[in-house]
Protein backbone atom coordinates (compact mmCIF):
# COMPACT_ATOMS: atom_id res chain seq x y z
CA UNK A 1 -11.70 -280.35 80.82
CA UNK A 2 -15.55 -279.90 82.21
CA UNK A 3 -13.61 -276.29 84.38
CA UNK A 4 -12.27 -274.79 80.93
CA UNK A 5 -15.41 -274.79 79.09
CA UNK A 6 -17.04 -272.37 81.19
CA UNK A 7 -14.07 -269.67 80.63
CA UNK A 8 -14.13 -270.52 76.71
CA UNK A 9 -18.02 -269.16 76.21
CA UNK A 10 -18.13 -266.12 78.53
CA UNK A 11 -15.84 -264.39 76.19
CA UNK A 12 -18.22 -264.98 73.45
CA UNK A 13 -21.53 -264.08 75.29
CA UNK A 14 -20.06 -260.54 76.55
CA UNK A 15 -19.13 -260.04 72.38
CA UNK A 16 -22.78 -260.89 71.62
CA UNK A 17 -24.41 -258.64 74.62
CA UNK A 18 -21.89 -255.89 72.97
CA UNK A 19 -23.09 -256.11 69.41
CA UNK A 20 -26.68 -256.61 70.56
CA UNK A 21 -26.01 -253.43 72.07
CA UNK A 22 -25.00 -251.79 69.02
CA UNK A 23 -27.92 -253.56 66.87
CA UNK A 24 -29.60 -251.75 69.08
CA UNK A 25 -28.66 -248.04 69.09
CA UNK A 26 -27.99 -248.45 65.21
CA UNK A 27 -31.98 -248.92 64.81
CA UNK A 28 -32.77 -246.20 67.19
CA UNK A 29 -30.83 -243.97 65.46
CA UNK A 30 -32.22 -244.99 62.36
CA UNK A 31 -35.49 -244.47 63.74
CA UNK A 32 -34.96 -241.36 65.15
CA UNK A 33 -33.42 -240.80 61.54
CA UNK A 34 -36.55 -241.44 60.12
CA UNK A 35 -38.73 -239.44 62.30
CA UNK A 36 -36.94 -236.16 62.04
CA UNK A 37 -36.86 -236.96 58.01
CA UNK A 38 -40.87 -237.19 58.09
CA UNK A 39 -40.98 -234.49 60.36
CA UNK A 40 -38.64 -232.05 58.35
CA UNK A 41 -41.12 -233.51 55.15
CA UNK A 42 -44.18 -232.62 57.05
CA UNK A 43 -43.19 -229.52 58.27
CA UNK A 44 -41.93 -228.17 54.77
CA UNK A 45 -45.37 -229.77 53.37
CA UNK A 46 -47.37 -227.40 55.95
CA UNK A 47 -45.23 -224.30 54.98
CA UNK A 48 -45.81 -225.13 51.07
CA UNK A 49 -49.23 -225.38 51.43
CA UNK A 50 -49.88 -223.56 54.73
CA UNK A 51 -47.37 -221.98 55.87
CA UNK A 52 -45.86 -219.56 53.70
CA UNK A 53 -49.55 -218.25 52.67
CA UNK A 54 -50.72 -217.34 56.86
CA UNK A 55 -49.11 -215.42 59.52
CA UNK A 56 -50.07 -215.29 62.67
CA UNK A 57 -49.74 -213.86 66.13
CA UNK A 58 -51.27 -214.29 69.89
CA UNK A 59 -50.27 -210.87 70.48
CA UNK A 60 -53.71 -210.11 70.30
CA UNK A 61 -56.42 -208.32 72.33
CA UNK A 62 -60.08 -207.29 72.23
CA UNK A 63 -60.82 -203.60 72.37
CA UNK A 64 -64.09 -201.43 71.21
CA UNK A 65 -65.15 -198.12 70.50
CA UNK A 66 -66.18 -197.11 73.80
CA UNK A 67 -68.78 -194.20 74.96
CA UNK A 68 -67.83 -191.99 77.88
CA UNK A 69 -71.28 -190.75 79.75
CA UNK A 70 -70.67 -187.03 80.22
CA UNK A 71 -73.46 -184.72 81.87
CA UNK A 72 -73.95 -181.81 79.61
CA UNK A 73 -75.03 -179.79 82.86
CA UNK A 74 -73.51 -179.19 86.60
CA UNK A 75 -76.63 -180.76 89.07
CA UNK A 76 -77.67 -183.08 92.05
CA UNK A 77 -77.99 -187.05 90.63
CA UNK A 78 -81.44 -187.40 92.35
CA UNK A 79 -82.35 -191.28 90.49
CA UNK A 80 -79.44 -193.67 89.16
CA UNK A 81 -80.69 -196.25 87.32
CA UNK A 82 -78.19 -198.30 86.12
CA UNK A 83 -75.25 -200.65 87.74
CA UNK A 84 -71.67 -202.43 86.38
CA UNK A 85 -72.58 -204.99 84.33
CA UNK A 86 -75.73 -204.04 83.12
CA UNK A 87 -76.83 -204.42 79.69
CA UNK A 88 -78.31 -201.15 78.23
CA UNK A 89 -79.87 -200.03 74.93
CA UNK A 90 -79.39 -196.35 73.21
CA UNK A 91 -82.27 -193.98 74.63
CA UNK A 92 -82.65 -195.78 78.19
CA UNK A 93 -82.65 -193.61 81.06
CA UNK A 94 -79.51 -193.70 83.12
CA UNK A 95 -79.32 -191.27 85.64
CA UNK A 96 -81.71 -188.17 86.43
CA UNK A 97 -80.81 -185.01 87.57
CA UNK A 98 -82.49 -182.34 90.20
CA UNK A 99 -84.50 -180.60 87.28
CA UNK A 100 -85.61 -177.35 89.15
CA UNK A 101 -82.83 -174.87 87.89
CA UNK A 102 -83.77 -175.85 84.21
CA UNK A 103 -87.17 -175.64 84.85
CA UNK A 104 -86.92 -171.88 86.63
CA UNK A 105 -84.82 -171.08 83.19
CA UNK A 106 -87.34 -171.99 81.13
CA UNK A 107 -90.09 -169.97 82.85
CA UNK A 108 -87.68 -166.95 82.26
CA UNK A 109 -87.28 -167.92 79.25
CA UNK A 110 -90.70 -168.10 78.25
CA UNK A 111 -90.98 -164.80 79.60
CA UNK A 112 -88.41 -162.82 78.00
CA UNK A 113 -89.92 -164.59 75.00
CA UNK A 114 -93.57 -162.86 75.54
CA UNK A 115 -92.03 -159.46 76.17
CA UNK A 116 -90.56 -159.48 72.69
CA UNK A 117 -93.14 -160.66 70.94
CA UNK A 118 -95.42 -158.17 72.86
CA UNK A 119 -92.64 -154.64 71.96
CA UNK A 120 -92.75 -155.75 68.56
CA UNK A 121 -96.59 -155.63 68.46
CA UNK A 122 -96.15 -152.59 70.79
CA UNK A 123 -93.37 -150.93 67.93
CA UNK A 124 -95.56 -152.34 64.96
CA UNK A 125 -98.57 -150.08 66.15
CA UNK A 126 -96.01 -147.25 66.65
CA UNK A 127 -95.69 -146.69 63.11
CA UNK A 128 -99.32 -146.66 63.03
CA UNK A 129 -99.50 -144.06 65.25
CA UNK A 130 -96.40 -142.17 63.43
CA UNK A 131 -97.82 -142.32 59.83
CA UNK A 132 -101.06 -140.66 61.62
CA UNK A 133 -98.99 -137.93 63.06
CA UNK A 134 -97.16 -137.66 59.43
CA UNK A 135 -100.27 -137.21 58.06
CA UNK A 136 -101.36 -134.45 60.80
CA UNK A 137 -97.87 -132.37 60.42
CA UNK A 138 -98.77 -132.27 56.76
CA UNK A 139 -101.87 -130.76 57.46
CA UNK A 140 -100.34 -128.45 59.63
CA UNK A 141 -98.03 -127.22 57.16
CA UNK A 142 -101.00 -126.71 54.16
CA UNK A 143 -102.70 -124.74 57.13
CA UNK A 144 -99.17 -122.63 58.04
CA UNK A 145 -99.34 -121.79 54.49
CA UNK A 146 -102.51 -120.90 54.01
CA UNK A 147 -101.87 -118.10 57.23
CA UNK A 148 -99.03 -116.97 55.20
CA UNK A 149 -101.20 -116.09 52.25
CA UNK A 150 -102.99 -114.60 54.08
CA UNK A 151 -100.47 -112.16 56.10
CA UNK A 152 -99.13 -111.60 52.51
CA UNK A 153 -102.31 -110.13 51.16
CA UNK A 154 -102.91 -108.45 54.95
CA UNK A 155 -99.29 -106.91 54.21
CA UNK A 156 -100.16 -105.59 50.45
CA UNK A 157 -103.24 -104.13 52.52
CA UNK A 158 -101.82 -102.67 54.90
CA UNK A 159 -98.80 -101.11 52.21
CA UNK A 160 -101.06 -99.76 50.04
CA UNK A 161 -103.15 -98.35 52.62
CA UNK A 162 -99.47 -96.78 54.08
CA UNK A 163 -99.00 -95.33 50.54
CA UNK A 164 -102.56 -93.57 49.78
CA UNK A 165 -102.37 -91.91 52.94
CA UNK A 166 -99.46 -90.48 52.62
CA UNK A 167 -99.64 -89.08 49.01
CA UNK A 168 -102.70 -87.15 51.00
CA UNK A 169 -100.48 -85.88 53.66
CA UNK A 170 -99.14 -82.83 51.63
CA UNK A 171 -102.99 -81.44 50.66
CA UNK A 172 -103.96 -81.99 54.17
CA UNK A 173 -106.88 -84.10 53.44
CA UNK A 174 -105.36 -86.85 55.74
CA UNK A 175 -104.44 -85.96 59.52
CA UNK A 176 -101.26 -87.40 60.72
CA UNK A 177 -102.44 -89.58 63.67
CA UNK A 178 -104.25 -91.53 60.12
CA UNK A 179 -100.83 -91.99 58.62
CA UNK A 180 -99.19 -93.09 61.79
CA UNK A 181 -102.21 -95.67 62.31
CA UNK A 182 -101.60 -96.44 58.45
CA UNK A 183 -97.86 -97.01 59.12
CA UNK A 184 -98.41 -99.13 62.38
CA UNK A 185 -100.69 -101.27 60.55
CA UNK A 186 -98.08 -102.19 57.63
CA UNK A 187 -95.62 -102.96 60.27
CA UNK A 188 -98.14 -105.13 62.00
CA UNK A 189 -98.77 -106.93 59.12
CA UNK A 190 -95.30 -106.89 58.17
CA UNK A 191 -94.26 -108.85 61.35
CA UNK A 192 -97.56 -111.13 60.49
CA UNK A 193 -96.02 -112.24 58.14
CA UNK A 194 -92.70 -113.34 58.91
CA UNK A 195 -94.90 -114.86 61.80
CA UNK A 196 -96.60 -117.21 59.16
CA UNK A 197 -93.12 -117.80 57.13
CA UNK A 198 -91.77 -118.82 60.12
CA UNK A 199 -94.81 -120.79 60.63
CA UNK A 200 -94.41 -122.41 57.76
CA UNK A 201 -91.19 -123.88 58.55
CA UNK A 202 -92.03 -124.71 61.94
CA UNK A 203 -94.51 -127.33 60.39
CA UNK A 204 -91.90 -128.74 57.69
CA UNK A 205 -89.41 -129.43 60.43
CA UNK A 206 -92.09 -130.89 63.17
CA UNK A 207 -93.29 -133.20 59.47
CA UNK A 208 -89.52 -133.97 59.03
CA UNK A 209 -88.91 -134.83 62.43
CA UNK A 210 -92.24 -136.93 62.61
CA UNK A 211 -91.54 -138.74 59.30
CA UNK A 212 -87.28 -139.46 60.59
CA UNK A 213 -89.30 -141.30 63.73
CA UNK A 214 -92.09 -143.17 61.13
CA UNK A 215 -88.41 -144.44 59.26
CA UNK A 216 -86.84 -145.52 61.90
CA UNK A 217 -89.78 -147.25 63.82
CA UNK A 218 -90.30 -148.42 60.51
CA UNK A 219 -86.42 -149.87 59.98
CA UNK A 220 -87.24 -152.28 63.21
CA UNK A 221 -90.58 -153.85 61.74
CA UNK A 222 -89.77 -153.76 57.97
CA UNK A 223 -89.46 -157.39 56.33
CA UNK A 224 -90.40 -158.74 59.91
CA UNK A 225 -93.07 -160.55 61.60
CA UNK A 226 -93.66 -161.26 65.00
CA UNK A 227 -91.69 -164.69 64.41
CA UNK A 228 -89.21 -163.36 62.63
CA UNK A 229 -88.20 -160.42 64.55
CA UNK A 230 -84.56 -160.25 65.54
CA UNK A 231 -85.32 -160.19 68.93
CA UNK A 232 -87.91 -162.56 68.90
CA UNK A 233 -85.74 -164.73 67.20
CA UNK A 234 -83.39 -164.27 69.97
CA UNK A 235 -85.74 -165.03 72.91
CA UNK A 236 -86.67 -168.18 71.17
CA UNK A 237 -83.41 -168.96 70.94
CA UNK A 238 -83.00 -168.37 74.42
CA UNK A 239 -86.06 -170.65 75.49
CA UNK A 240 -84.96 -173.63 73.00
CA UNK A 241 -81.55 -173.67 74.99
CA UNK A 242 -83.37 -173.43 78.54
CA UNK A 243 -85.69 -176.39 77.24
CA UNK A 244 -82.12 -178.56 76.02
CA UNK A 245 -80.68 -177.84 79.62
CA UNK A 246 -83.95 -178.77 81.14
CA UNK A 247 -84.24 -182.19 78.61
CA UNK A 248 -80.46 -183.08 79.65
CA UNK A 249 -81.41 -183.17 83.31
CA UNK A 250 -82.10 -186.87 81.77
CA UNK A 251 -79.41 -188.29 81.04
CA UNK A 252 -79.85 -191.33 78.49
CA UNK A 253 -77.50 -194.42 77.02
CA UNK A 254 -75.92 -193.25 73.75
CA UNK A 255 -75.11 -196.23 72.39
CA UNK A 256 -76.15 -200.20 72.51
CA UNK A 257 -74.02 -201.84 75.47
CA UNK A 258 -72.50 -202.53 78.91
CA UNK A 259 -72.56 -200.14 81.40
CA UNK A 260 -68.72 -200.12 82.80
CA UNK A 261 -66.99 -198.25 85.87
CA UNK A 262 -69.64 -196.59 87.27
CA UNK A 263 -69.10 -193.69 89.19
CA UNK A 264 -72.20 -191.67 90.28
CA UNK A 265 -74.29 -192.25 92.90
CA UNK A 266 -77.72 -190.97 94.27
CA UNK A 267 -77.47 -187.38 95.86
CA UNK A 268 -74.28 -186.82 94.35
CA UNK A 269 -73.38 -183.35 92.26
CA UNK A 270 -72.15 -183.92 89.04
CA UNK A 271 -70.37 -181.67 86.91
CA UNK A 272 -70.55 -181.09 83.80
CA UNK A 273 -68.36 -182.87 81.53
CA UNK A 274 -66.92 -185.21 84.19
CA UNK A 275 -67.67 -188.84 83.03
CA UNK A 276 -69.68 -190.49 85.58
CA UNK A 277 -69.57 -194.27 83.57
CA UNK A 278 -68.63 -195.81 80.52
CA UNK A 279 -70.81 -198.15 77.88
CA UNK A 280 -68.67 -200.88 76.14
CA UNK A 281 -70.37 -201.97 72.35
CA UNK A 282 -70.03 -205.28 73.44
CA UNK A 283 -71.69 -206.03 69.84
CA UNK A 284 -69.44 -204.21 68.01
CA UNK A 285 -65.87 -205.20 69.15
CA UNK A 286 -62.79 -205.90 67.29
CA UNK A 287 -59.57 -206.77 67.84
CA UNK A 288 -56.17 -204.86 67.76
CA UNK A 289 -53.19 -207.60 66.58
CA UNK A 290 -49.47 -206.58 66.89
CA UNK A 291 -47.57 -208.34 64.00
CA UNK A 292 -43.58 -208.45 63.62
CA UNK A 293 -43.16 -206.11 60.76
CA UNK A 294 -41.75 -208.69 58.99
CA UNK A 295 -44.64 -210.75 59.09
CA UNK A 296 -47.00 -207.78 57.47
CA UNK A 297 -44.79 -207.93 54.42
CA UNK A 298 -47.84 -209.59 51.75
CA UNK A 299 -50.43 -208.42 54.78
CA UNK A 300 -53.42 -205.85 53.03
CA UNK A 301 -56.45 -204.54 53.85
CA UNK A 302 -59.23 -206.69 52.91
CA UNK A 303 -57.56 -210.09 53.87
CA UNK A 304 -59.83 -212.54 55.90
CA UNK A 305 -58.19 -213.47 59.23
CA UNK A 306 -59.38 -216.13 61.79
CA UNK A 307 -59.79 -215.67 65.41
CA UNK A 308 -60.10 -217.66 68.51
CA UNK A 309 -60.04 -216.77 72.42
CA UNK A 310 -58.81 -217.88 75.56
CA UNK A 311 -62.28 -217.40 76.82
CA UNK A 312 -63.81 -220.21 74.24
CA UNK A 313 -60.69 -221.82 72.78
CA UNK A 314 -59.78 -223.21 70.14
CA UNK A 315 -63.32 -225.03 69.12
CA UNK A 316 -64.76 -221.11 68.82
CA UNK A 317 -63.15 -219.56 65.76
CA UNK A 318 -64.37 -216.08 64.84
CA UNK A 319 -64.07 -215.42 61.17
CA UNK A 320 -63.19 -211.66 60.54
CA UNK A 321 -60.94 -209.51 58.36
CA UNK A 322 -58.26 -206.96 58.11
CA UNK A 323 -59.62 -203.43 58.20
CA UNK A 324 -56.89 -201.09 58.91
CA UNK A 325 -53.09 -200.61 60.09
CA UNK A 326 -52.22 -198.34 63.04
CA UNK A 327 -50.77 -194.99 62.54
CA UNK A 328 -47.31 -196.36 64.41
CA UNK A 329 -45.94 -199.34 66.35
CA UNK A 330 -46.90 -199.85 69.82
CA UNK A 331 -43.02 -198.25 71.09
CA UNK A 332 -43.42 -195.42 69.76
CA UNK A 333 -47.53 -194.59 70.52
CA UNK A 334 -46.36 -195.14 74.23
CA UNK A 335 -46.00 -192.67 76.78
CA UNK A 336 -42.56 -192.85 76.66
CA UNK A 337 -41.26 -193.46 73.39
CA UNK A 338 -37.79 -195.93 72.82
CA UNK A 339 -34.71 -193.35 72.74
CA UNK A 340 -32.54 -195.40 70.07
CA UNK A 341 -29.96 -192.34 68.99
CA UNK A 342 -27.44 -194.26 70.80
CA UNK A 343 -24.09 -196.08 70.45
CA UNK A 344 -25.06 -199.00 72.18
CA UNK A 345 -28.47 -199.21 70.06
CA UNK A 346 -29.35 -202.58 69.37
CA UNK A 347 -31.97 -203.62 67.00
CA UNK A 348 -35.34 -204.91 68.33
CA UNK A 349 -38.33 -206.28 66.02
CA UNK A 350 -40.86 -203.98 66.46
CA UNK A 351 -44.47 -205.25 66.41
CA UNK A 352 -47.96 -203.04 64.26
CA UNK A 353 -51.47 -203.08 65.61
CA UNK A 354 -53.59 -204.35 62.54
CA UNK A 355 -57.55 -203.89 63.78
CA UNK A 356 -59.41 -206.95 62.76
CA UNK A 357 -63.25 -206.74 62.68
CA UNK A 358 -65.73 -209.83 63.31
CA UNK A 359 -68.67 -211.65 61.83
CA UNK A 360 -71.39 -209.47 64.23
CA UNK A 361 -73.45 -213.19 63.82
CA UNK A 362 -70.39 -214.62 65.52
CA UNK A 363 -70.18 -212.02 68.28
CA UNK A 364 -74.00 -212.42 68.59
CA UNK A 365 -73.41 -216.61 69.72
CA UNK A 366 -70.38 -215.61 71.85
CA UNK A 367 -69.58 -212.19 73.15
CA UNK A 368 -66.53 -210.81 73.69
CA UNK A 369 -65.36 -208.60 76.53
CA UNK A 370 -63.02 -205.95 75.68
CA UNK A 371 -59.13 -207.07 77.30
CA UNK A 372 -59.23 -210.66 76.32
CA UNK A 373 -56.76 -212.23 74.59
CA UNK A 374 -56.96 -213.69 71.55
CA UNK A 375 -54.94 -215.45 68.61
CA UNK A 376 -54.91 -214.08 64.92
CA UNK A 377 -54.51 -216.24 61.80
CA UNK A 378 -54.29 -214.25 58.64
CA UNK A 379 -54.46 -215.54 55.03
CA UNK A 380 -52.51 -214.15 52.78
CA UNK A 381 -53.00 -215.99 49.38
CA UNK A 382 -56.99 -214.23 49.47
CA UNK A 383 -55.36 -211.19 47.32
């Protein structure tokens, strides 16, 4: 009897390890029940309230508006003033360029400049000269006349001279070598005065020509001074450019920033319109984000959008807002485009840049650099 007892309870203490067992699982399961039911709660709490009114992507980088630094002229880079990393303003002095070219072009230049101003006085004075010489051809011409008067009245002499003498002839009471002196003498005059006729003109057309040379000395000088002469004009046109070559032998920051991949270096030609360094706005950054096109659905311009960094994390949050969508998705902006005019074309989600641009107060406490990544919340119930 004390051996059988033994065998009677170990059947009973293997049923009650086997439902403790069982108790056991039953509330874990229940448990684990309950925590996906909270969990499902929660999560379709956030999406009611949260959720369903933000989208968001870490698809997201930093980029800027950045300024190439191009010399406007071929020269030797004599000074360099600047190195990577350097923070500039607009107007400071980055490199300087061998200057003597420029300066030798300005000093022509400012010659060429002189010699017009100096032709125009010189042509102005011309028609000075050419009015006087008008004035003396006129004279000419009242005194050409006046000669032909007077071989007109020499000829009506000398005709009627020609004529008395030889009504005489036939009663003898003038000799013959008279008449032939008489008849000489009309011819004389005769030839006089196709001498002054001829004189006449001669003075008209040496007025003409003298007054066609007063017009057209006249034509370059009319309505014009000495500054605004066409060819003054020109020269000064000429010396402004010579003195913009010679002012770009400076070459100067054209925007607020950080100088970036500088590539010049003392004694070295440039040429012009090679860029020898770039500036990056570091205060005036924004950020491209590529959204899923079907998460730009309620997205529009205008909505407010928060922003955080690797660089900071997540207790740096940059407030900003949506101010424009890209002119294509990122597949087909890039150099070579997606080729999907195929049978075995399969659909892929394609993904928008949206530019988002921040508080410049927020920038101001922590910069950005342009590259970084960063994560983009946007808020679509502000309509």
């Amino acid at each position: 009897m004390a051996d059988a007892t033994p065998q009677t309870n170990a059947p009973d203490s293997d049923d009650m390890q086997q439902e403790s067992r069982q108790s056991a699982r039953k509330t874990w399961l229940i448990r684990l029940g309950l925590v996906v039911i909270v969990g499902g709660l929660l999560w379709g709490v956030w999406y009611m309230l949260v959720g369903r009114t933000h989208v968001a992507t870490d698809n997201a980088y930093v980029n800027a508006e950045m300024a190439q630094v191009t010399p406007l002229m071929s020269a030797q880079a004599t000074e360099v003033l600047v190195s990577d990393t350097q923070q500039v303003k607009r107007g400071d002095i980055l490199v300087k360029l061998d200057p003597t070219d420029a300066k030798i072009a300005v000093a022509q230049a400012e010659a060429d400049l002189a010699e017009a101003k100096r032709k125009f006085r010189q042509t102005s004075a011309t028609s000075t000269s050419l009015a006087a010489q008008v004035d003396a051809r006129g004279a000419d011409i009242v005194q050409a006349r006046a000669q032909l008067a007077t071989a007109q009245a020499d000829l009506e002499k000398a005709r009627v001279d020609l004529q008395r003498r030889e009504a005489l002839v036939s009663d003898g009471a003038v000799s013959g070598d008279e008449v032939t002196s008489a008849r000489k003498g009309y011819a004389a005059a005769k030839a006089a005065l196709d001498l002054a006729r001829a004189g006449v003109q001669t003075a008209q057309a040496t007025r003409s020509a003298a007054s066609g040379q007063l017009a057209a000395n006249d034509a370059l000088v009319r309505g014009s001074t000495v500054d605004t002469d066409p060819a003054v004009m020109a020269a000064q046109a000429k010396l402004d450019s010579a003195k913009l070559n010679l002012d770009r032998a400076v070459i100067r920051a054209p925007i607020d920033g950080v100088v970036t991949k500088r590539q010049v270096q003392v004694g070295q030609r440039v040429t012009q319109g090679s860029p020898i360094m770039t500036i990056v706005p570091v205060a005036q950054v924004y950020v491209d984000a590529n959204f899923k096109e079907r998460q730009l659905r309620g997205v529009t311009i205008g909505m407010p959008a928060k922003v955080t960094s690797d660089l900071y994390g997540g207790d740096v949050v940059y407030h900003g807002k949506v101010v424009g969508f890209a002119g294509g998705t990122g597949s087909s902006m890039s150099l070579i485009p997606a080729q999907n005019a195929t049978g075995n074309w399969i659909k892929v989600v394609q993904r928008l840049p949206l530019r988002i641009a921040l508080d410049p107060k927020e920038l101001a406490a922590h910069p950005l650099r342009v590259g970084l990544s960063m994560d983009v919340e946007i808020d679509l119930s502000a309509k």
